[in-house]
N, C-alpha and C. Protein backbone atom coordinates (compact mmCIF):
# COMPACT_ATOMS: atom_id res chain seq x y z
N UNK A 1 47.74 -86.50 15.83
CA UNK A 1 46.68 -85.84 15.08
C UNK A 1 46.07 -84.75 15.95
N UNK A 2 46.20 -83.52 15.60
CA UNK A 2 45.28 -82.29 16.24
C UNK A 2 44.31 -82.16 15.91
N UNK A 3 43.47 -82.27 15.06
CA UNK A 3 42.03 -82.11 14.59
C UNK A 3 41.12 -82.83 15.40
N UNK A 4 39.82 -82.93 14.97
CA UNK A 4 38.70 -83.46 15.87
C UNK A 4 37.60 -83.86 14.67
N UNK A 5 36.83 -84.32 14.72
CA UNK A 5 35.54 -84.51 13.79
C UNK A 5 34.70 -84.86 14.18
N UNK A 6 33.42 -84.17 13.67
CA UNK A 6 31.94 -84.32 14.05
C UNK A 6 31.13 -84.77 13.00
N UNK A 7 31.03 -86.36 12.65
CA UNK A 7 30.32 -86.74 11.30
C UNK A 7 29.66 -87.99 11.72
N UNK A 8 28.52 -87.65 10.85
CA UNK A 8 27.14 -88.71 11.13
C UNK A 8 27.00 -89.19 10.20
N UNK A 9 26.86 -90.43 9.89
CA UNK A 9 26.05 -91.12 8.40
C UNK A 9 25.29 -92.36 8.88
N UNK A 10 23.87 -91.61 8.42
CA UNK A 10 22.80 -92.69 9.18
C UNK A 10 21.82 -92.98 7.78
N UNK A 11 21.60 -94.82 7.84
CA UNK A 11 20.26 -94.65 6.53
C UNK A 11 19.51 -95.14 7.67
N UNK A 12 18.19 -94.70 7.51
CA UNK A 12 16.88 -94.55 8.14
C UNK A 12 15.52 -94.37 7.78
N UNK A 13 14.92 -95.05 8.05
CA UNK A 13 13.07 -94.41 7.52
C UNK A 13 13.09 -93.27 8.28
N UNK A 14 12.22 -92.37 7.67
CA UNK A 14 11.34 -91.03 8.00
C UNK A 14 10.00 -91.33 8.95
N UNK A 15 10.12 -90.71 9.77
CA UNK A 15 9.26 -91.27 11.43
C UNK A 15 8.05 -90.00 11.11
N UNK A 16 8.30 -89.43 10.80
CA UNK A 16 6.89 -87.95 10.15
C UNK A 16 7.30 -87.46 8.93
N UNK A 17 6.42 -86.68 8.59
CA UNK A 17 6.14 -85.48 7.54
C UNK A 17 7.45 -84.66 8.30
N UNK A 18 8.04 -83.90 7.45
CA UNK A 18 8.91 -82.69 7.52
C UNK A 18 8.14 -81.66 7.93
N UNK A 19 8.64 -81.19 9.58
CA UNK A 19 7.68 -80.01 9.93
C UNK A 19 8.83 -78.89 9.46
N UNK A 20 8.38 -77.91 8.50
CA UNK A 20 8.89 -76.75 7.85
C UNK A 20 8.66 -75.43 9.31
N UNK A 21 9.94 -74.53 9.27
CA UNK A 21 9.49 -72.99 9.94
C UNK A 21 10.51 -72.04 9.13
N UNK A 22 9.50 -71.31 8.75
CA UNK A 22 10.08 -70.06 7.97
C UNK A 22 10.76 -68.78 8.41
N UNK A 23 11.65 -68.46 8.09
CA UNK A 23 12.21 -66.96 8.46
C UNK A 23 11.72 -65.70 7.83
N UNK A 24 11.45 -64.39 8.41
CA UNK A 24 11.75 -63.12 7.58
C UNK A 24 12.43 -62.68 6.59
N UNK A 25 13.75 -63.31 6.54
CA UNK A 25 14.56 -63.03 5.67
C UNK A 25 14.79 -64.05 4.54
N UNK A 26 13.98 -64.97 4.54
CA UNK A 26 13.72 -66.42 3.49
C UNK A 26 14.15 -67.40 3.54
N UNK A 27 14.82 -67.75 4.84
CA UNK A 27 15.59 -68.68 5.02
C UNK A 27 14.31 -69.44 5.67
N UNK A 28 14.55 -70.98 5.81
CA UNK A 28 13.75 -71.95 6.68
C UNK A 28 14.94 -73.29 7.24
N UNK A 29 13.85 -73.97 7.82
CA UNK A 29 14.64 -75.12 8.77
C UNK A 29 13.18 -76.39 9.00
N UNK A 30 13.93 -77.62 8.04
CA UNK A 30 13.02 -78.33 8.38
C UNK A 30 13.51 -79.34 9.09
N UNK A 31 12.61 -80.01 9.96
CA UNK A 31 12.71 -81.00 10.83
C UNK A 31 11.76 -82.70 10.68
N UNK A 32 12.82 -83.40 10.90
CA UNK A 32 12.09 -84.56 11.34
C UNK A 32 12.77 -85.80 11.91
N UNK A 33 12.06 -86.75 12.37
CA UNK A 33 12.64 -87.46 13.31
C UNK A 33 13.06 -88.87 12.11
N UNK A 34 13.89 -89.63 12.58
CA UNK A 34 14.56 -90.82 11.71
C UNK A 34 14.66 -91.93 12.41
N UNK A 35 14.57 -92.78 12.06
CA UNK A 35 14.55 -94.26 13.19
C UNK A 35 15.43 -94.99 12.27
N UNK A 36 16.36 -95.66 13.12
CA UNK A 36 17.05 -96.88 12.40
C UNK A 36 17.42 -98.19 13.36
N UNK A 37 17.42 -98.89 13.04
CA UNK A 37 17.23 -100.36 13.52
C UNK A 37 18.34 -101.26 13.61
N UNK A 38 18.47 -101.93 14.82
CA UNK A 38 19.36 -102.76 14.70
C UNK A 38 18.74 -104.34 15.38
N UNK A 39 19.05 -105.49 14.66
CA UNK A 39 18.06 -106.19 14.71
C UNK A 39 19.95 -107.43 14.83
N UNK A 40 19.58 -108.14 15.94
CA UNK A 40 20.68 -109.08 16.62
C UNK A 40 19.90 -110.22 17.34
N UNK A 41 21.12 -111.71 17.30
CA UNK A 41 20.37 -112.86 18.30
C UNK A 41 20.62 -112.54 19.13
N UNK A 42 20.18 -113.00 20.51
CA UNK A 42 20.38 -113.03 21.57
C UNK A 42 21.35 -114.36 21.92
N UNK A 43 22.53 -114.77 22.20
CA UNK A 43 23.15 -115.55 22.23
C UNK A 43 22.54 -116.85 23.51
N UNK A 44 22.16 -116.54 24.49
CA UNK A 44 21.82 -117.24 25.93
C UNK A 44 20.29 -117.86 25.17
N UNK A 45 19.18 -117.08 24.92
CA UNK A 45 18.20 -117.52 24.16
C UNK A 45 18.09 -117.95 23.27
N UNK A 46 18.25 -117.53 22.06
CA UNK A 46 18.26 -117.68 20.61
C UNK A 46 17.15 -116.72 20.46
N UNK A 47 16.92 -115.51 20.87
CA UNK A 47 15.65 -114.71 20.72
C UNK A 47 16.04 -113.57 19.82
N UNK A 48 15.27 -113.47 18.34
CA UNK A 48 15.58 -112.42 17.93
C UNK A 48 15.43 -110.58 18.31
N UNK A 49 16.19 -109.82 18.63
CA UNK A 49 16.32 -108.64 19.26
C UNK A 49 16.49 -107.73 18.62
N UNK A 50 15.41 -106.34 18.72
CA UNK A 50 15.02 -105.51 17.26
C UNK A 50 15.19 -104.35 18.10
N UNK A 51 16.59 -103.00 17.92
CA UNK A 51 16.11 -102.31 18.65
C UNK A 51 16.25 -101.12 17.74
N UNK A 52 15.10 -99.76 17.83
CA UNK A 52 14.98 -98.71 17.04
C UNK A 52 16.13 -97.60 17.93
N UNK A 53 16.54 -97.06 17.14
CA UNK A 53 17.11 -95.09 17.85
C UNK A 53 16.16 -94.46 17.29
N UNK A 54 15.63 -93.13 17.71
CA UNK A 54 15.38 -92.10 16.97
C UNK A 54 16.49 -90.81 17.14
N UNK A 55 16.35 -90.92 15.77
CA UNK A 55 17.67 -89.23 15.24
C UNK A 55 16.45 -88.09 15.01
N UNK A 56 17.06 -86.52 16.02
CA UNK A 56 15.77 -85.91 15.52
C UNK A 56 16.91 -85.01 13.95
N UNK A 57 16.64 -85.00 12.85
CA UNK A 57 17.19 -84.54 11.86
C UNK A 57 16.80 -82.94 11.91
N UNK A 58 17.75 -82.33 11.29
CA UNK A 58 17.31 -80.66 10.72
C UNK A 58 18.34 -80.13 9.81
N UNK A 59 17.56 -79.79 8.85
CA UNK A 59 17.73 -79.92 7.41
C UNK A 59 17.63 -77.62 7.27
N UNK A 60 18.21 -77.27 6.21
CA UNK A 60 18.27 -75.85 6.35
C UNK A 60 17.74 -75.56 5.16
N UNK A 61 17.17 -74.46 4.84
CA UNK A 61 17.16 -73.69 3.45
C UNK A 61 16.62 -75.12 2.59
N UNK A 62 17.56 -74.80 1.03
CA UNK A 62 16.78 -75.52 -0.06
C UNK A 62 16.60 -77.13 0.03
N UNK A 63 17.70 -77.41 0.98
CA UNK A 63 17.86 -79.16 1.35
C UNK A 63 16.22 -79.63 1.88
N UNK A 64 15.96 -78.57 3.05
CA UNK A 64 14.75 -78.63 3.99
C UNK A 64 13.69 -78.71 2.83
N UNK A 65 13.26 -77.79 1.56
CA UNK A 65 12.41 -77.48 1.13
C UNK A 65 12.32 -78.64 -0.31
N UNK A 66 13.13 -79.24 -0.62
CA UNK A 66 13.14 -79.97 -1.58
C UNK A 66 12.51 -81.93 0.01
N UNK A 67 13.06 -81.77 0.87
CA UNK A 67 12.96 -82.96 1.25
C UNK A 67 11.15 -82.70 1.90
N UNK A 68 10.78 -81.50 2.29
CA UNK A 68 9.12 -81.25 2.50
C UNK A 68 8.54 -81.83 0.88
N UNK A 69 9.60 -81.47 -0.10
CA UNK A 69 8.42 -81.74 -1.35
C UNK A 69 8.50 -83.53 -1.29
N UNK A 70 9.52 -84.16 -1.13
CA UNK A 70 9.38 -85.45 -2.58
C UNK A 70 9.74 -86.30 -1.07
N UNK A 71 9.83 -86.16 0.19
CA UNK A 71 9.78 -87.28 1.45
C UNK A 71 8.55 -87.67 2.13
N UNK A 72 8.74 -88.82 2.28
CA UNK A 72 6.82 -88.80 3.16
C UNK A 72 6.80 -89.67 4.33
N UNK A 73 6.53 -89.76 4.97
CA UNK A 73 6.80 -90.92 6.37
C UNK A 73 6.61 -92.39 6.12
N UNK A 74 8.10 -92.71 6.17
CA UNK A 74 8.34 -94.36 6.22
C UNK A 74 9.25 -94.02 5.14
N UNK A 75 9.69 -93.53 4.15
CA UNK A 75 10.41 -93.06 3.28
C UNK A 75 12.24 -93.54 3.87
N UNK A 76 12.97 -94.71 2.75
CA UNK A 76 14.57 -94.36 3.18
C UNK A 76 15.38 -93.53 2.80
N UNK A 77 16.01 -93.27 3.34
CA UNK A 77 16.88 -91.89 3.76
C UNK A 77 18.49 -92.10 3.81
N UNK A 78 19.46 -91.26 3.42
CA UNK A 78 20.46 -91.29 3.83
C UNK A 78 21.01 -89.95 4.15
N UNK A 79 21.66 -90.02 5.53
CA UNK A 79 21.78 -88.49 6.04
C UNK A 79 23.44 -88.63 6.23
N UNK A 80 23.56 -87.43 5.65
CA UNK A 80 25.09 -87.10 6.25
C UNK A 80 25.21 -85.82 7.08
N UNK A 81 26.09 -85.98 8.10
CA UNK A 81 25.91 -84.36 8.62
C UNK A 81 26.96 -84.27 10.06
N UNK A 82 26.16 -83.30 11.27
CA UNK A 82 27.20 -83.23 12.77
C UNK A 82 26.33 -83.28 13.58
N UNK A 83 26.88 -83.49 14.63
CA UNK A 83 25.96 -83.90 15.73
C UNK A 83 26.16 -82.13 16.44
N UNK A 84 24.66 -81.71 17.06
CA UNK A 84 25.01 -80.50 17.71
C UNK A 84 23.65 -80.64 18.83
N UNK A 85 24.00 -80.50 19.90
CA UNK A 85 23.46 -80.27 20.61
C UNK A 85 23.33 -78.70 21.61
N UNK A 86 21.46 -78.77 21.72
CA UNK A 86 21.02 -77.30 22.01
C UNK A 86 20.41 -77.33 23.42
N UNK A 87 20.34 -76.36 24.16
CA UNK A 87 20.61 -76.18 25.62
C UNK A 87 19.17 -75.09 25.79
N UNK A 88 18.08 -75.16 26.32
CA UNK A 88 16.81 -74.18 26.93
C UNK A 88 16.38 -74.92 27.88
N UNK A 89 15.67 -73.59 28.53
CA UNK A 89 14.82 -73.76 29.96
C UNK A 89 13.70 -74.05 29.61
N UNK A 90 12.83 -75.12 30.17
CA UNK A 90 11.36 -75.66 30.15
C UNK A 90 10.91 -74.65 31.04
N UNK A 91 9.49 -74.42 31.27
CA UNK A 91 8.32 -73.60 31.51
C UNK A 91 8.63 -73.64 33.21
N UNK A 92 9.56 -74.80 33.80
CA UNK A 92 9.72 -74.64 35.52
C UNK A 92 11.73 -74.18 35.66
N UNK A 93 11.85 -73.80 34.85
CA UNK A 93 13.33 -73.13 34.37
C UNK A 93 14.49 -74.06 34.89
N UNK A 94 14.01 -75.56 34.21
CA UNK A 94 14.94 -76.32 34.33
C UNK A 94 16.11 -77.12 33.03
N UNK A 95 16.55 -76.93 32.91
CA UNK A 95 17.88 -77.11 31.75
C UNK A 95 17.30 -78.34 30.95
N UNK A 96 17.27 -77.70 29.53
CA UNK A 96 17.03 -79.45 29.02
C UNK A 96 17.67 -79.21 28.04
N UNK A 97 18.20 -80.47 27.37
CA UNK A 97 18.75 -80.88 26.31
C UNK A 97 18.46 -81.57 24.86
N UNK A 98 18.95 -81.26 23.59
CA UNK A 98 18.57 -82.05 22.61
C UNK A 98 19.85 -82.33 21.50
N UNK A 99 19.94 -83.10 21.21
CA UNK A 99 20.68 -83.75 20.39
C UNK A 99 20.17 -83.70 19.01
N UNK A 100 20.94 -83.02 17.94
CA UNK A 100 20.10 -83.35 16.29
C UNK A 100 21.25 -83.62 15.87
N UNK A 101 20.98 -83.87 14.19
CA UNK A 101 21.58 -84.01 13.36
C UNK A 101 21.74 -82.99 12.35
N UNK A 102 22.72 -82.46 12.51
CA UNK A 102 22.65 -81.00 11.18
C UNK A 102 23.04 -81.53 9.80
N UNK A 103 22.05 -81.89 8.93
CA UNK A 103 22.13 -82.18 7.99
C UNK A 103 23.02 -81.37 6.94
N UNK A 104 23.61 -81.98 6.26
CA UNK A 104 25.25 -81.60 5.44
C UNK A 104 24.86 -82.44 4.10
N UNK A 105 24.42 -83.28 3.75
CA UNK A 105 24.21 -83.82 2.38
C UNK A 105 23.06 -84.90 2.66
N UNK A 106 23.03 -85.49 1.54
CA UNK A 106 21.20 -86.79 2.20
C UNK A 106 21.30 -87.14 0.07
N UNK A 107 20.60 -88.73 0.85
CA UNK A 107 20.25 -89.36 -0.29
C UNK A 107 19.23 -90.37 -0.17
N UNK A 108 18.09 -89.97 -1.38
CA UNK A 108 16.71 -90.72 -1.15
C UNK A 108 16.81 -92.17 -1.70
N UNK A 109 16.15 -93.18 -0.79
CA UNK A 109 16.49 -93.96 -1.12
C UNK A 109 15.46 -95.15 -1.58
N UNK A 110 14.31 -94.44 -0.55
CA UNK A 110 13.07 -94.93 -1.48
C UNK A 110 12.81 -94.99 -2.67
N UNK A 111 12.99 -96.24 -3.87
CA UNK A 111 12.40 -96.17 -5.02
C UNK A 111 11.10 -95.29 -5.60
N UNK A 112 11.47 -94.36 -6.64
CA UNK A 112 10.23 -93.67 -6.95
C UNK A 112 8.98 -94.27 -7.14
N UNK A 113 8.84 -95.48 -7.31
CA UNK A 113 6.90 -96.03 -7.41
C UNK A 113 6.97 -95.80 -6.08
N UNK A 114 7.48 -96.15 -5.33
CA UNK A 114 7.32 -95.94 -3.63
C UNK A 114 6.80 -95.04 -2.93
N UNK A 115 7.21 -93.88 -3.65
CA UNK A 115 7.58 -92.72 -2.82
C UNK A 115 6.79 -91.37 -3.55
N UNK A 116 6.42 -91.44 -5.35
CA UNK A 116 5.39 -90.90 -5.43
C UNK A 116 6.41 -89.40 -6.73
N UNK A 117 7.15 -90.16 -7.14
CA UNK A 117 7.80 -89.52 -8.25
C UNK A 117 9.59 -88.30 -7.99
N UNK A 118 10.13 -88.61 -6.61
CA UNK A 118 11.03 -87.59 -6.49
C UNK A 118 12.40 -88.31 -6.97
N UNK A 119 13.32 -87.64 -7.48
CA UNK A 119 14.33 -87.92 -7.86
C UNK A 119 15.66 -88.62 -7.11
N UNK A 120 16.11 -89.53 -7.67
CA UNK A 120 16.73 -90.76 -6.96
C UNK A 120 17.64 -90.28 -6.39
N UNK A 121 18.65 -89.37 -6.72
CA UNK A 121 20.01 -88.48 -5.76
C UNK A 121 19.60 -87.05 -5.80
N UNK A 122 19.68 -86.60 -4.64
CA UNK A 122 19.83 -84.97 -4.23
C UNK A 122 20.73 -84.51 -3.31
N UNK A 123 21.50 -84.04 -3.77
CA UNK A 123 22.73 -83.30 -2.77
C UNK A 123 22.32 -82.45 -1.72
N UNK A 124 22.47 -82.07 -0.50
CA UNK A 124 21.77 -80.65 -0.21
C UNK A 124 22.53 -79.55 -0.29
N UNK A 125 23.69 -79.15 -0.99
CA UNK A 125 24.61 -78.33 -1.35
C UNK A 125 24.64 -78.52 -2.42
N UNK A 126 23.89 -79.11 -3.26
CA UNK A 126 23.67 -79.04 -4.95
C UNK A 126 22.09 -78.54 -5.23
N UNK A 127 22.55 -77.54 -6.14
CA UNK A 127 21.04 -77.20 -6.69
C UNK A 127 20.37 -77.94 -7.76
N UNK A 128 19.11 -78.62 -7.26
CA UNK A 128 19.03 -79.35 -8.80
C UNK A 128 18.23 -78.55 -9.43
N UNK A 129 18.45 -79.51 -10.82
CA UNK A 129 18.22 -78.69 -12.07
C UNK A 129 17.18 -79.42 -12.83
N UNK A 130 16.16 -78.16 -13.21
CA UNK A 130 14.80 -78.27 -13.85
C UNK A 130 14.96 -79.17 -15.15
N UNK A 131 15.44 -78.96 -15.90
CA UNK A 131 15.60 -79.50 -17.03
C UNK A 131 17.12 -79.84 -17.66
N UNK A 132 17.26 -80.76 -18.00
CA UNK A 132 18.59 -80.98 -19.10
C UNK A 132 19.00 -80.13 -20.52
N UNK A 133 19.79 -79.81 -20.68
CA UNK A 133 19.87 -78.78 -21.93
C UNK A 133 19.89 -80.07 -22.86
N UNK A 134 19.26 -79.48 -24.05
CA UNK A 134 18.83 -80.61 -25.32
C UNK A 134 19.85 -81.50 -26.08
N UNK A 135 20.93 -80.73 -26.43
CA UNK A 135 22.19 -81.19 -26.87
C UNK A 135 23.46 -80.99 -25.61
N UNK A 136 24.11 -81.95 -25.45
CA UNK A 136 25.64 -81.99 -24.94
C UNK A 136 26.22 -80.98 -25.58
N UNK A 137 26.97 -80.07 -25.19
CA UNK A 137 28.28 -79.00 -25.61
C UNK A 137 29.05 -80.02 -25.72
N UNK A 138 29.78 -80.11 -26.94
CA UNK A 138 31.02 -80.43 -27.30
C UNK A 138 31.79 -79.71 -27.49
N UNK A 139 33.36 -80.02 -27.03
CA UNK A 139 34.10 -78.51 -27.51
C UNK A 139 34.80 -79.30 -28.72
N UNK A 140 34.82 -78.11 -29.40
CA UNK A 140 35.88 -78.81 -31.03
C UNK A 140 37.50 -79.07 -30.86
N UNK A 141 37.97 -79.65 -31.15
CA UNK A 141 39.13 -79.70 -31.12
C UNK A 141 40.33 -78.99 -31.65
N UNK A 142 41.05 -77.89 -31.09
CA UNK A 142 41.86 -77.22 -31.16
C UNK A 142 43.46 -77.98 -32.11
N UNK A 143 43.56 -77.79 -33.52
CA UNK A 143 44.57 -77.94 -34.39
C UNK A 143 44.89 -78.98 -34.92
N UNK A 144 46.01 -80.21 -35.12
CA UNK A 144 45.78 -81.12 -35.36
C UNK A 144 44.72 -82.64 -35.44
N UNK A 145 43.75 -83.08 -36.27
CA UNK A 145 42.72 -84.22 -35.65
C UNK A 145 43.31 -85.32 -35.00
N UNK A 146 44.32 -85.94 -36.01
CA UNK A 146 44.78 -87.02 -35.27
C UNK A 146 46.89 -86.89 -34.75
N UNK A 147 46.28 -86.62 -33.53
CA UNK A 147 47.28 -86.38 -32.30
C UNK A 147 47.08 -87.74 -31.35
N UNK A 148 48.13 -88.15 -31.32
CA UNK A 148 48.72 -89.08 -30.48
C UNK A 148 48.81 -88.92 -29.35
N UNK A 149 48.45 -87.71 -28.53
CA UNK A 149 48.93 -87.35 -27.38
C UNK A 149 48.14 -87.80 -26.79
N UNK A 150 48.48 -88.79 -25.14
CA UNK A 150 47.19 -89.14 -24.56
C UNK A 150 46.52 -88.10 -23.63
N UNK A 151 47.25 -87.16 -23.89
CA UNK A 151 46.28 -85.82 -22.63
C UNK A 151 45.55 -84.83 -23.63
C-alpha cells in the first residue's frame, strides 16, 4: 500500500463556547477544546480509573458558524477530521507546538431539550436547509403504467 491517512473520529463533550475569528474576505475559523474519557479497572486494585484527553478542535467557514449557533459547553459531539499540527515562536523565541483537529464533518449529539433547539445531524460540507419544499416532486412516469421491468 502507498498511500498514508490522516483521520480522526472522536465523540466528546464541548469543554467551552466556540471562540469565533473573522476574516476580511468572509471567511472565519472557529475553535474549541473537546474532552473525551476513558474510564477502566485497575486490575492490582480494583480502583476505578477515569482519564480525560483534551482535543483542541477547529472548525472553518459555515461548519464553524452553524456550531457557534446551536453548541454550548458540555454539549456531545461527533468530530470527524486530520490531525495537523502548527509550529510559532513564544514572546522568548522559543519553538512551540500545537496539535488540532481540522474538522471535515461533525455530528450533534446532544438531544435537542438538552441543548436548546439545534438540529439533530449537520454535515459541515452540507448546507442546511431553511425550510422543506411543501410537496415532494414526483416525476411521472414515462409510457407504459404497468411495466414489469424491475429497473
Amino acid at each position: 500500500m502507498s498511500g498514508t491517512l490522516n483521520k480522526v473520529m472522536l465523540i466528546g463533550h464541548t469543554g467551552d463556547e466556540i471562540k469565533m475569528h473573522y476574516f476580511e474576505g468572509g471567511g472565519c475559523i472557529g475553535r474549541f477544546p473537546l474532552a473525551t474519557n476513558e474510564t477502566y479497572t485497575n486490575r492490582t486494585t480494583g480502583e476505578r480509573v477515569s482519564n480525560t484527553e483534551w482535543h483542541n478542535i477547529v472548525m472553518r467557514n459555515k461548519a464553524a458558524e452553524i456550531c457557534e449557533k446551536y453548541l454550548k459547553k458540555g454539549d456531545k459531539i461527533y468530530i470527524e477530521g486530520r490531525l495537523k499540527t502548527r509550529k510559532w515562536q513564544d514572546d522568548q523565541g522559543r519553538d512551540r507546538y500545537s496539535t488540532e483537529v481540522q474538522c471535515t464533518d461533525f455530528t450533534f449529539l446532544t438531544p435537542k431539550t438538552e441543548s436548546g433547539g439545534m438540529p439533530e445531524q449537520t454535515a459541515a460540507n452540507q448546507p442546511v436547509q431553511q425550510s422543506a419544499p411543501s410537496q415532494p416532486q414526483v416525476e411521472e412516469p414515462i409510457g407504459k403504467e404497468d411495466d414489469d421491468l424491475p429497473f
